[in-house]
N, C-alpha and C. Protein backbone atom coordinates (compact mmCIF):
# COMPACT_ATOMS: atom_id res chain seq x y z
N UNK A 1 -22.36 16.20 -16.98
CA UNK A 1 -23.38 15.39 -16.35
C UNK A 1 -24.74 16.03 -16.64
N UNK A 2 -26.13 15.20 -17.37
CA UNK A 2 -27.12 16.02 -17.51
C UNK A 2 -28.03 15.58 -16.39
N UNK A 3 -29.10 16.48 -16.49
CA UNK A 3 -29.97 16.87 -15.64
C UNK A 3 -30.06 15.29 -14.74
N UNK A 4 -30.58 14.12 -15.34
CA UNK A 4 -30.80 12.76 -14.94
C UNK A 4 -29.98 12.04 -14.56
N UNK A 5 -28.75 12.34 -14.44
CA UNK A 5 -27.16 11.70 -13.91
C UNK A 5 -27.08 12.40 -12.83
N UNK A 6 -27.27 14.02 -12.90
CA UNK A 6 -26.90 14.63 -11.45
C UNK A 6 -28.43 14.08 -10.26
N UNK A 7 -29.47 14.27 -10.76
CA UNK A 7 -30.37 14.02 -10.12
C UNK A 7 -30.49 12.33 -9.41
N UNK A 8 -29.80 11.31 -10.14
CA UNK A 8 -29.53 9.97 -9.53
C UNK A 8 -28.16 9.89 -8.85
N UNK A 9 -27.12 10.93 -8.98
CA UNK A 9 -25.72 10.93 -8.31
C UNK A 9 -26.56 11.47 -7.41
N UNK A 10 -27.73 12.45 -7.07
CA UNK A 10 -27.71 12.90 -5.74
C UNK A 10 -28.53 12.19 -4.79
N UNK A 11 -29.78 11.34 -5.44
CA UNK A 11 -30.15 10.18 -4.85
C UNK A 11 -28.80 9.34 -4.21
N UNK A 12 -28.71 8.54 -5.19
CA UNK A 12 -27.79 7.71 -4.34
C UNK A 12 -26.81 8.18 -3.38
N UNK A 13 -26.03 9.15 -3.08
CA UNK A 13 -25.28 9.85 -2.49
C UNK A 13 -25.91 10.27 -0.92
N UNK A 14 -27.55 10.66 -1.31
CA UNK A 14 -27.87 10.63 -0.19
C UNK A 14 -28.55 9.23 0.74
N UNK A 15 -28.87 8.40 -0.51
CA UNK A 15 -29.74 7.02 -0.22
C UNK A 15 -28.14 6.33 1.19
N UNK A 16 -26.97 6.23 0.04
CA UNK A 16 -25.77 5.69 1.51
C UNK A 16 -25.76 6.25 2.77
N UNK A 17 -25.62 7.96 2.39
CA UNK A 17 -25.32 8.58 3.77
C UNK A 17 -26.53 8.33 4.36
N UNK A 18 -27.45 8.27 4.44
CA UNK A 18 -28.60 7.82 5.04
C UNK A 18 -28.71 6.45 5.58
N UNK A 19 -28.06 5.31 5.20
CA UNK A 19 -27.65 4.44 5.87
C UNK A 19 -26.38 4.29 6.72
N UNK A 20 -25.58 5.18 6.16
CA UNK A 20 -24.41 4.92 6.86
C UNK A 20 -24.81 5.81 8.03
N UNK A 21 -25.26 6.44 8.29
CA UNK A 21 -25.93 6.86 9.30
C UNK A 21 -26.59 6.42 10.54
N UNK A 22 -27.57 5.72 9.70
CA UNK A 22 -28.11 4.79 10.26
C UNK A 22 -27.40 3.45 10.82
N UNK A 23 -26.07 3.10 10.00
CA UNK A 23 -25.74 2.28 10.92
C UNK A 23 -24.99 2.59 11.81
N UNK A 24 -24.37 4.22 11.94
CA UNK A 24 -23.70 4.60 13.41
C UNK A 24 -24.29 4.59 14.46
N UNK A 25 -26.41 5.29 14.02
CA UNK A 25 -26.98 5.35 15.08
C UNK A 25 -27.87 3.97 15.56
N UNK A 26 -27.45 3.15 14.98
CA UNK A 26 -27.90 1.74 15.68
C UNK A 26 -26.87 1.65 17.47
N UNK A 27 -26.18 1.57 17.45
CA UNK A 27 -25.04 1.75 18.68
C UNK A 27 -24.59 0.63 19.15
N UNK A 28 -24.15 -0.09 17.51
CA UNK A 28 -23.26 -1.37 17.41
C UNK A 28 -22.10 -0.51 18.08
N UNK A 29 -21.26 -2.16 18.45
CA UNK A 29 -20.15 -1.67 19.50
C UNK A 29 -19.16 -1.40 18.36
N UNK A 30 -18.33 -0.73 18.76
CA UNK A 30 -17.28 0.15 17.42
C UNK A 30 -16.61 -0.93 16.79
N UNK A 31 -16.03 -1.91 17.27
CA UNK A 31 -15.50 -2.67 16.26
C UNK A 31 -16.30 -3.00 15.10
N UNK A 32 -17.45 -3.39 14.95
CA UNK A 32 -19.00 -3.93 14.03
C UNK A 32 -18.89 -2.35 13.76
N UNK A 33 -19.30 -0.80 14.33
CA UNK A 33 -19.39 0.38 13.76
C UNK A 33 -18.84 0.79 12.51
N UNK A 34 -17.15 0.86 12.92
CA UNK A 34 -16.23 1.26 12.44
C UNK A 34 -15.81 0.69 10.97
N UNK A 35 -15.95 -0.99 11.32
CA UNK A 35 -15.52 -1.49 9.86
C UNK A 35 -16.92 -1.22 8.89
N UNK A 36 -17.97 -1.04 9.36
CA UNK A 36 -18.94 -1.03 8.08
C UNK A 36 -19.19 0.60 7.76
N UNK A 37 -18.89 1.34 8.56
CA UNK A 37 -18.86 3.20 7.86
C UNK A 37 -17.75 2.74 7.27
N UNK A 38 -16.53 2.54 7.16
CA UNK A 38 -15.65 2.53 6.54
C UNK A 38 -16.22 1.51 5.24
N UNK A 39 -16.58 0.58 4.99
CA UNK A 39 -17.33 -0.22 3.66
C UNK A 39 -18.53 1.03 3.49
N UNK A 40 -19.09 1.21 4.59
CA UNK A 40 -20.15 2.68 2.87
C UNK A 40 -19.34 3.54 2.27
N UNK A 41 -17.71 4.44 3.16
CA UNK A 41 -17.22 5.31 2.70
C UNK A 41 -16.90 4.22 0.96
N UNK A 42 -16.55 3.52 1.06
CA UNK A 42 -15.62 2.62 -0.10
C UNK A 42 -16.96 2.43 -1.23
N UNK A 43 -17.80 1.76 -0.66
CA UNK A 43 -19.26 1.73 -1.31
C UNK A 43 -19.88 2.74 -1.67
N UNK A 44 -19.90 3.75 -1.10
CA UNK A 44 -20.40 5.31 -2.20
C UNK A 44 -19.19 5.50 -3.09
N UNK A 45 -17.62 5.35 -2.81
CA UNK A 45 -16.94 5.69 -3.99
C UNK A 45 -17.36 4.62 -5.35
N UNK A 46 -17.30 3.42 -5.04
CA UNK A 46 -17.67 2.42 -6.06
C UNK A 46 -18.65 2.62 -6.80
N UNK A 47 -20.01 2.99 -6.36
CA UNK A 47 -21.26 3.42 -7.01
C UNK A 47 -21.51 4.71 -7.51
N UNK A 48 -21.09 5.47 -6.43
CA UNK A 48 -22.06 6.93 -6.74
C UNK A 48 -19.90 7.91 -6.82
N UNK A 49 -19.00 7.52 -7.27
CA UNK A 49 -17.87 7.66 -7.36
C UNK A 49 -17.02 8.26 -6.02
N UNK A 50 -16.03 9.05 -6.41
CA UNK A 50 -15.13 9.48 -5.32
C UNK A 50 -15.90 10.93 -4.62
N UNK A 51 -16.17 11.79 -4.93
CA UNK A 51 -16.86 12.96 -4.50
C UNK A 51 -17.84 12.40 -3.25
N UNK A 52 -18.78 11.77 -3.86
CA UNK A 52 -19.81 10.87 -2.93
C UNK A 52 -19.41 10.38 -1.66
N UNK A 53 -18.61 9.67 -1.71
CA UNK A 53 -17.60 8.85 -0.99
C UNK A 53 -17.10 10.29 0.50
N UNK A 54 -16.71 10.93 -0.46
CA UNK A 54 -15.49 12.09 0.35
C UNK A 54 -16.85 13.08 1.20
N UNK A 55 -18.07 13.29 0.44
CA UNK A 55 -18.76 14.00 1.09
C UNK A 55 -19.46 13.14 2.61
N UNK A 56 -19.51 11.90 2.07
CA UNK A 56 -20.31 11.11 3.08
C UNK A 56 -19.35 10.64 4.55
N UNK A 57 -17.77 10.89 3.93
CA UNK A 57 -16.41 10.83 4.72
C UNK A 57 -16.60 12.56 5.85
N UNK A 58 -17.33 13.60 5.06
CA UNK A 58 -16.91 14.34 5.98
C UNK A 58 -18.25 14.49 6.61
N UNK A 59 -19.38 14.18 6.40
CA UNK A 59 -20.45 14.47 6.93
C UNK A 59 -20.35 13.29 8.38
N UNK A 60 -20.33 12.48 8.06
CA UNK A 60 -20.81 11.40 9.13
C UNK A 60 -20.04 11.81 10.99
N UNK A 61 -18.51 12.17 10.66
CA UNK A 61 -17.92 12.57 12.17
C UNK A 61 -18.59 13.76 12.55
N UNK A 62 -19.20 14.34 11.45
CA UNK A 62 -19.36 15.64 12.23
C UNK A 62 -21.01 15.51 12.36
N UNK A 63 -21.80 14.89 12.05
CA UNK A 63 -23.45 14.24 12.73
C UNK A 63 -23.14 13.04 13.61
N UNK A 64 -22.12 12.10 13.50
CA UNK A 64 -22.58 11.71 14.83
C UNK A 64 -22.04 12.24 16.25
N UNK A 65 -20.87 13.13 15.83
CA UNK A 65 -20.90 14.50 16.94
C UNK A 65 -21.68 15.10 17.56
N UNK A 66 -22.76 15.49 16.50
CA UNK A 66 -24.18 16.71 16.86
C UNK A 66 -24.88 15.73 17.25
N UNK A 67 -25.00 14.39 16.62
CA UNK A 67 -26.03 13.32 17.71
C UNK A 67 -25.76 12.63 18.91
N UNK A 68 -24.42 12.83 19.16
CA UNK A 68 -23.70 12.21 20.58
C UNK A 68 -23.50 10.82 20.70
N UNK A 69 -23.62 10.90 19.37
CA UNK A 69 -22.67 8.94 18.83
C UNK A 69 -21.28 9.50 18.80
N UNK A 70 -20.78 10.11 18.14
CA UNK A 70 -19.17 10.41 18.47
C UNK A 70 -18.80 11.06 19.81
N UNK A 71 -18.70 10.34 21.17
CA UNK A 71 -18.24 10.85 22.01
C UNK A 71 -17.26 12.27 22.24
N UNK A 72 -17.88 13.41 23.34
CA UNK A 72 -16.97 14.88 23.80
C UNK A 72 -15.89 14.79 23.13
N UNK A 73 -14.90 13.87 24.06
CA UNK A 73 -13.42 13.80 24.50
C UNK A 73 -12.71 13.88 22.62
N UNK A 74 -14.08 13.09 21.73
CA UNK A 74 -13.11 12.54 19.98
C UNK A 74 -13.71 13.96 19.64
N UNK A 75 -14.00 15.33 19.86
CA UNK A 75 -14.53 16.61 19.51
C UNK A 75 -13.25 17.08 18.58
N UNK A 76 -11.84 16.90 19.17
CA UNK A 76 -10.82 17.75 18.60
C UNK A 76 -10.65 16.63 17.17
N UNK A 77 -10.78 15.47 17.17
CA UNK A 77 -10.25 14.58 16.30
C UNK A 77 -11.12 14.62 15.02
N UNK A 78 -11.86 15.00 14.96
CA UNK A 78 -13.82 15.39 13.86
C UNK A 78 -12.19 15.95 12.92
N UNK A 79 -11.63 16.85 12.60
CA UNK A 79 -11.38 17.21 11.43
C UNK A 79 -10.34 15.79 10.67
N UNK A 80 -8.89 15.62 11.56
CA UNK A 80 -8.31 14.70 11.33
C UNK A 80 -9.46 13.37 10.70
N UNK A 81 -10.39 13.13 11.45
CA UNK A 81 -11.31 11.79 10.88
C UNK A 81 -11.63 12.90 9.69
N UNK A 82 -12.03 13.48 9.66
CA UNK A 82 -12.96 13.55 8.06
C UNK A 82 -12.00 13.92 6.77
N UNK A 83 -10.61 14.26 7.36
CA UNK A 83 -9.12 14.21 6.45
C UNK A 83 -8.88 12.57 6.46
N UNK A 84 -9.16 11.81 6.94
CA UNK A 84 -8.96 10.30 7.12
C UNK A 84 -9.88 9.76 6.16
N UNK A 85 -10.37 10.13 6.15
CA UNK A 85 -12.32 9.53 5.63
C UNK A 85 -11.97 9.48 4.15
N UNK A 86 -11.95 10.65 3.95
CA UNK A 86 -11.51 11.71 2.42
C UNK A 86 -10.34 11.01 1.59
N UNK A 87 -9.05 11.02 2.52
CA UNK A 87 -8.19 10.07 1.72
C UNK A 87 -8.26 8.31 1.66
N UNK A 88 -8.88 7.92 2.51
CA UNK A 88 -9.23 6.28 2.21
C UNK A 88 -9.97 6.62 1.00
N UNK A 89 -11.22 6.95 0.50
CA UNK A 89 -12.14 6.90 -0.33
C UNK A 89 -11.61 7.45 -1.73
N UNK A 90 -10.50 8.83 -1.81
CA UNK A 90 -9.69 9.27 -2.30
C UNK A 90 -8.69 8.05 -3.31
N UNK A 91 -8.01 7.68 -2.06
CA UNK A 91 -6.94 6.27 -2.57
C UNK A 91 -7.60 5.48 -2.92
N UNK A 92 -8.84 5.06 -2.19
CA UNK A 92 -9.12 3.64 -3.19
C UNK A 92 -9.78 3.97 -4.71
N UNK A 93 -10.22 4.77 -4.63
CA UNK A 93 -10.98 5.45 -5.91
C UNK A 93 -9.63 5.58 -7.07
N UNK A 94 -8.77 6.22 -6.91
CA UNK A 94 -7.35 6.51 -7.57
C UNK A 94 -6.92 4.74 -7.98
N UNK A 95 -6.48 4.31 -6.86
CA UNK A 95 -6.31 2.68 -7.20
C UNK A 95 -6.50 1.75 -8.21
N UNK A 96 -8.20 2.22 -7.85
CA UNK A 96 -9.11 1.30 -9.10
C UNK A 96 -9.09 1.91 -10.53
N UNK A 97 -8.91 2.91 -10.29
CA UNK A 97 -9.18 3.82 -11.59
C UNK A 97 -7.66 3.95 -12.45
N UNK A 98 -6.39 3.31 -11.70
CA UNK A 98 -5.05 3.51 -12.19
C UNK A 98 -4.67 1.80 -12.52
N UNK A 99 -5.13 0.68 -11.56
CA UNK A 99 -4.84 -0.33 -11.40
C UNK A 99 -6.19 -1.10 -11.82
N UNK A 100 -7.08 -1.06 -13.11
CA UNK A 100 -8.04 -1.74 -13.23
C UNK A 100 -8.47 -2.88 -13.15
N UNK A 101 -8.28 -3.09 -12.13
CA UNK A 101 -8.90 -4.75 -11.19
C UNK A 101 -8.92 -4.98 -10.28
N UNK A 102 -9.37 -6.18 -9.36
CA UNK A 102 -8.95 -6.21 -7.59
C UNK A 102 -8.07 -5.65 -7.63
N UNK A 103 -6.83 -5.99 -7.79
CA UNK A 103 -5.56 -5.35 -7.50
C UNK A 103 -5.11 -4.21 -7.11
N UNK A 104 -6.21 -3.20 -8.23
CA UNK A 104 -6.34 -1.98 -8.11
C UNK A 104 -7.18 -1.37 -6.93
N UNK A 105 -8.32 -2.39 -6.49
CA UNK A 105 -9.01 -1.42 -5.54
C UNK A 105 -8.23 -2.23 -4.44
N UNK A 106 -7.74 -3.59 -4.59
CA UNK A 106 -7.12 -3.84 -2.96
C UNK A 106 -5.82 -2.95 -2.85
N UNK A 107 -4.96 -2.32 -3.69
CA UNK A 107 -4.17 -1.26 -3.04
C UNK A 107 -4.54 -0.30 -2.89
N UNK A 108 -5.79 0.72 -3.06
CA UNK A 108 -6.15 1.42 -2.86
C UNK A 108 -6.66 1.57 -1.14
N UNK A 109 -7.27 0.59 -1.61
CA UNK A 109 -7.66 0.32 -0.05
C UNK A 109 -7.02 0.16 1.08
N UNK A 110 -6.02 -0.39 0.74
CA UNK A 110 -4.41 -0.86 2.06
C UNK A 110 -3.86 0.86 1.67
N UNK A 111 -3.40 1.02 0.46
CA UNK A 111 -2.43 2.58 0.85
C UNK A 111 -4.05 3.39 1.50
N UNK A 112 -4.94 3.93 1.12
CA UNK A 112 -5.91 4.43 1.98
C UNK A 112 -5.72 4.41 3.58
N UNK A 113 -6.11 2.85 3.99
CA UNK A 113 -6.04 2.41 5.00
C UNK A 113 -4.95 2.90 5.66
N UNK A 114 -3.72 2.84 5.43
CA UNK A 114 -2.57 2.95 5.68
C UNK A 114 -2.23 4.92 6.18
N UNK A 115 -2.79 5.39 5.24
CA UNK A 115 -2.50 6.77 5.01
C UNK A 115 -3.37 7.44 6.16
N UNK A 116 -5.01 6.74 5.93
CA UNK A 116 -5.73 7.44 7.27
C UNK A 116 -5.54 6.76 8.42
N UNK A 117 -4.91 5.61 9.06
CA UNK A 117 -3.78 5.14 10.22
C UNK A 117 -2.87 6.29 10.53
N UNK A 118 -1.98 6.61 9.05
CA UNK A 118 -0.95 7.72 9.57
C UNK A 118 -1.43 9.08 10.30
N UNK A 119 -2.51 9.40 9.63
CA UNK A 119 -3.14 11.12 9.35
C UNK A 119 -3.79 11.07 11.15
N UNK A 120 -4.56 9.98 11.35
CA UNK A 120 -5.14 9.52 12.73
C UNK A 120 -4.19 9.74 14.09
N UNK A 121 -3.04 8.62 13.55
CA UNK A 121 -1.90 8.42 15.02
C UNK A 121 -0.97 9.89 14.85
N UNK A 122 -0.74 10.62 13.91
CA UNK A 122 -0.21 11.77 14.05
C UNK A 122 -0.73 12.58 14.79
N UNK A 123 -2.13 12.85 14.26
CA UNK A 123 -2.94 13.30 15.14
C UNK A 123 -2.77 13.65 16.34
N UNK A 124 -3.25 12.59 17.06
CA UNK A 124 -2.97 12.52 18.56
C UNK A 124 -2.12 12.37 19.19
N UNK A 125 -0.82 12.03 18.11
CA UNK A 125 0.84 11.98 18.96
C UNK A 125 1.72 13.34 18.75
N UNK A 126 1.00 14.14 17.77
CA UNK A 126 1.48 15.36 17.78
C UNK A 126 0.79 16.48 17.77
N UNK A 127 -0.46 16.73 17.24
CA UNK A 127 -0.97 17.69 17.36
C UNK A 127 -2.12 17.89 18.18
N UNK A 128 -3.40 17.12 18.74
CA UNK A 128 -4.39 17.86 19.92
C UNK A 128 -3.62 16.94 20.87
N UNK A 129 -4.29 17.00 21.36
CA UNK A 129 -4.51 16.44 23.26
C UNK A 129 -6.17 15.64 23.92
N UNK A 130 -5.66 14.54 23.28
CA UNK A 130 -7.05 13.50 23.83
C UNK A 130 -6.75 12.55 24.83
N UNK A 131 -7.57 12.26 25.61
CA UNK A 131 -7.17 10.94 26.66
C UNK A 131 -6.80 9.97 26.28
N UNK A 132 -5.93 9.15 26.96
CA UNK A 132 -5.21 8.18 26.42
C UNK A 132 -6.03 6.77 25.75
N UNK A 133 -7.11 6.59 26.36
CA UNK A 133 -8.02 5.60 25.29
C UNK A 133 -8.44 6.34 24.13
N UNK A 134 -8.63 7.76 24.26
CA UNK A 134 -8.48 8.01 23.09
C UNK A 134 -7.76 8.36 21.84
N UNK A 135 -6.91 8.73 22.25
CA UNK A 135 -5.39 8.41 21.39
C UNK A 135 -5.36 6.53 21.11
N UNK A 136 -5.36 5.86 21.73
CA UNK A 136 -5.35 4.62 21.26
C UNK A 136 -6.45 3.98 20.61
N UNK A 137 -7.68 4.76 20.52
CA UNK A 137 -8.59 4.25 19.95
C UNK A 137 -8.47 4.69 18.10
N UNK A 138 -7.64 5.66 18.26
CA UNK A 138 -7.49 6.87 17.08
C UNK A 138 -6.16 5.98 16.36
N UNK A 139 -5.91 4.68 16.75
CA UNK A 139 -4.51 4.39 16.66
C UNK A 139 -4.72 3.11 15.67
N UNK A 140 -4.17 1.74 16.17
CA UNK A 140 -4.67 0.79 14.94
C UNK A 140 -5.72 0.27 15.03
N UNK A 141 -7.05 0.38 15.97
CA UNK A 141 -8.07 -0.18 15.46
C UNK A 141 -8.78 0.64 13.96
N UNK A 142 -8.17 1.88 14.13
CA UNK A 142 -8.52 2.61 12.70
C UNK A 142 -7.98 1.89 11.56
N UNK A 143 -6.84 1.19 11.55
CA UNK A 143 -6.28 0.93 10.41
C UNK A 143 -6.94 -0.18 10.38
N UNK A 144 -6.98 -1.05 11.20
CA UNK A 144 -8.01 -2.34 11.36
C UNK A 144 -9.31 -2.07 10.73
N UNK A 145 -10.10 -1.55 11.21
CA UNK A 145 -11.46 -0.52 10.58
C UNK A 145 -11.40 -0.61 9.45
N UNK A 146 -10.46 0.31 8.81
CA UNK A 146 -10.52 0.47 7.32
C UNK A 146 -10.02 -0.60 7.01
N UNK A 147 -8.96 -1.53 7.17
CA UNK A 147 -8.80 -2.14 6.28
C UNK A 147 -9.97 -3.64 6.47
N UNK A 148 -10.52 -3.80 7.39
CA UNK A 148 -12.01 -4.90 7.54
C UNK A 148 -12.96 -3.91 6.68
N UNK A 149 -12.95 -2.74 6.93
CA UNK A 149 -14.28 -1.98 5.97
C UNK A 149 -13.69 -2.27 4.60
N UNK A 150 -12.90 -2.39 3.96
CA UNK A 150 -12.65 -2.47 2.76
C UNK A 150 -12.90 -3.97 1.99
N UNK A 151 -12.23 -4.77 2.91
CA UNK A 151 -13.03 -6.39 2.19
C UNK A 151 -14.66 -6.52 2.47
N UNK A 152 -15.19 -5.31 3.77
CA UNK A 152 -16.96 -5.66 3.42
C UNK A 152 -16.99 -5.56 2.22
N UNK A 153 -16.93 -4.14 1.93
CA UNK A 153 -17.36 -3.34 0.84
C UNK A 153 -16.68 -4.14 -0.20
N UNK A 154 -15.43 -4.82 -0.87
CA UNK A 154 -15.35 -5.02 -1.86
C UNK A 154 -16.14 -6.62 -2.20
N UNK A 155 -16.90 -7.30 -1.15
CA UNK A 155 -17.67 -8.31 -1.09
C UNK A 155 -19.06 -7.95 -1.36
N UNK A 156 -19.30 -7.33 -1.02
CA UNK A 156 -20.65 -6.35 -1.18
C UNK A 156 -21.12 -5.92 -2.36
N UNK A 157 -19.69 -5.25 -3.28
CA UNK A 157 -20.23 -4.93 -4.07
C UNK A 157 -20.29 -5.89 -5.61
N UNK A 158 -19.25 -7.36 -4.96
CA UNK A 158 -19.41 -7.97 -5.73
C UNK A 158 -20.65 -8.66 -5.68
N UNK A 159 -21.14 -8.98 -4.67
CA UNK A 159 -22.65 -9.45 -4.57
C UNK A 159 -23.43 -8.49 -5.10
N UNK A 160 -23.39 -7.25 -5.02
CA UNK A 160 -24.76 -6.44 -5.56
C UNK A 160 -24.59 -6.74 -7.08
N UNK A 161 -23.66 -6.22 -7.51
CA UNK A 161 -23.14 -6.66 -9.29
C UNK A 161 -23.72 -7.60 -9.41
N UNK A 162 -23.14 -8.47 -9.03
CA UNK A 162 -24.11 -10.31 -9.44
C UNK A 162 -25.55 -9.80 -9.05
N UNK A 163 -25.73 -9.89 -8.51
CA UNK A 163 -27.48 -9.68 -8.29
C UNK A 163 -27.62 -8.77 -9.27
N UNK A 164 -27.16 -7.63 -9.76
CA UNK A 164 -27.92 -6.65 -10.91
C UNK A 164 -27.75 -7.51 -12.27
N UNK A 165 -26.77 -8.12 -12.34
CA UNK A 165 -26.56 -8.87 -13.32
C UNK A 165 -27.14 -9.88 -13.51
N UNK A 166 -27.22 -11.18 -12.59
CA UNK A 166 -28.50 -11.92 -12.95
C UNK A 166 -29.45 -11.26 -13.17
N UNK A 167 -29.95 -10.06 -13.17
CA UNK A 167 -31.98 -9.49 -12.90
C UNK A 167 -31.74 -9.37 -14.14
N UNK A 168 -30.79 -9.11 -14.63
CA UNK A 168 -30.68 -8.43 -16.68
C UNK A 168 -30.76 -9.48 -17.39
């Protein structure tokens, strides 16, 4: 990668996390939250690739922690989410890149989805100790999440494409 590839991978990389940010700290109610961080995690892999994706997967639980958008009680769950984060963006990235077409990023996205559901409800059914809305919050609205964040994002980015493509 030369000097002008790394310097626009790090723009854009930070241009998402900077929104995806921004849309945790708006203090949409989590259902609207959840599915659209989950479409930037998918949307930095698509654009700015999988690395991007995985960094912006582990940064976000652990700032809206320090900003007190991720509620005390989800404190123990910050690593499990950002092991969650990492493999959705992970799988769908693998997907597309093995299965070159929808096809490829919609299984990416469902095994993703699927995998950070598992990594989540293990979580809290076997290893910390969270209150029981929170164990159930950690449960299938996550898989729900990701898998609604994944048709934003793969709508999204078919609209941005078209739009870059008509401007050419």
């Amino acid at each position: 990668m030369n000097t002008h590839e790394r310097i626009r991978w790090l723009t854009l990389t930070a241009v998402l996390l900077a929104i995806t940010l921004a849309v945790q700290m708006i203090g949409l109610p989590q259902p609207i939250t959840g599915p659209v961080v989950n479409a930037m995690l998918i949307l930095s892999a698509a654009f700015a690739g999988p690395i991007s994706g995985i960094i912006i997967g582990l940064l976000t639980p652990l700032i809206a922690f320090m900003r007190g958008i991720l509620a005390a009680p989800l404190a123990p769950m910050i690593p499990f989410i950002m092991i969650g984060n990492g493999t959705l963006v992970l799988l769908f990235w693998l997907g597309r890149r093995l299965i070159k077409n929808l096809i490829g990023s919609v299984a990416g996205i469902v095994t993703g989805s699927v995998i950070k559901f598992l990594i989540l409800s293990a979580a809290v059914n076997l290893i910390v100790s969270v209150p029981e809305p929170v164990a159930q919050a950690m449960q299938l609205p996550q898989l729900l999440n990701a898998l609604i964040g994944g048709v934003i994002a793969l709508i999204v980015e078919r609209a941005i494409k078209a739009a870059l493509n008509s401007r050419n």
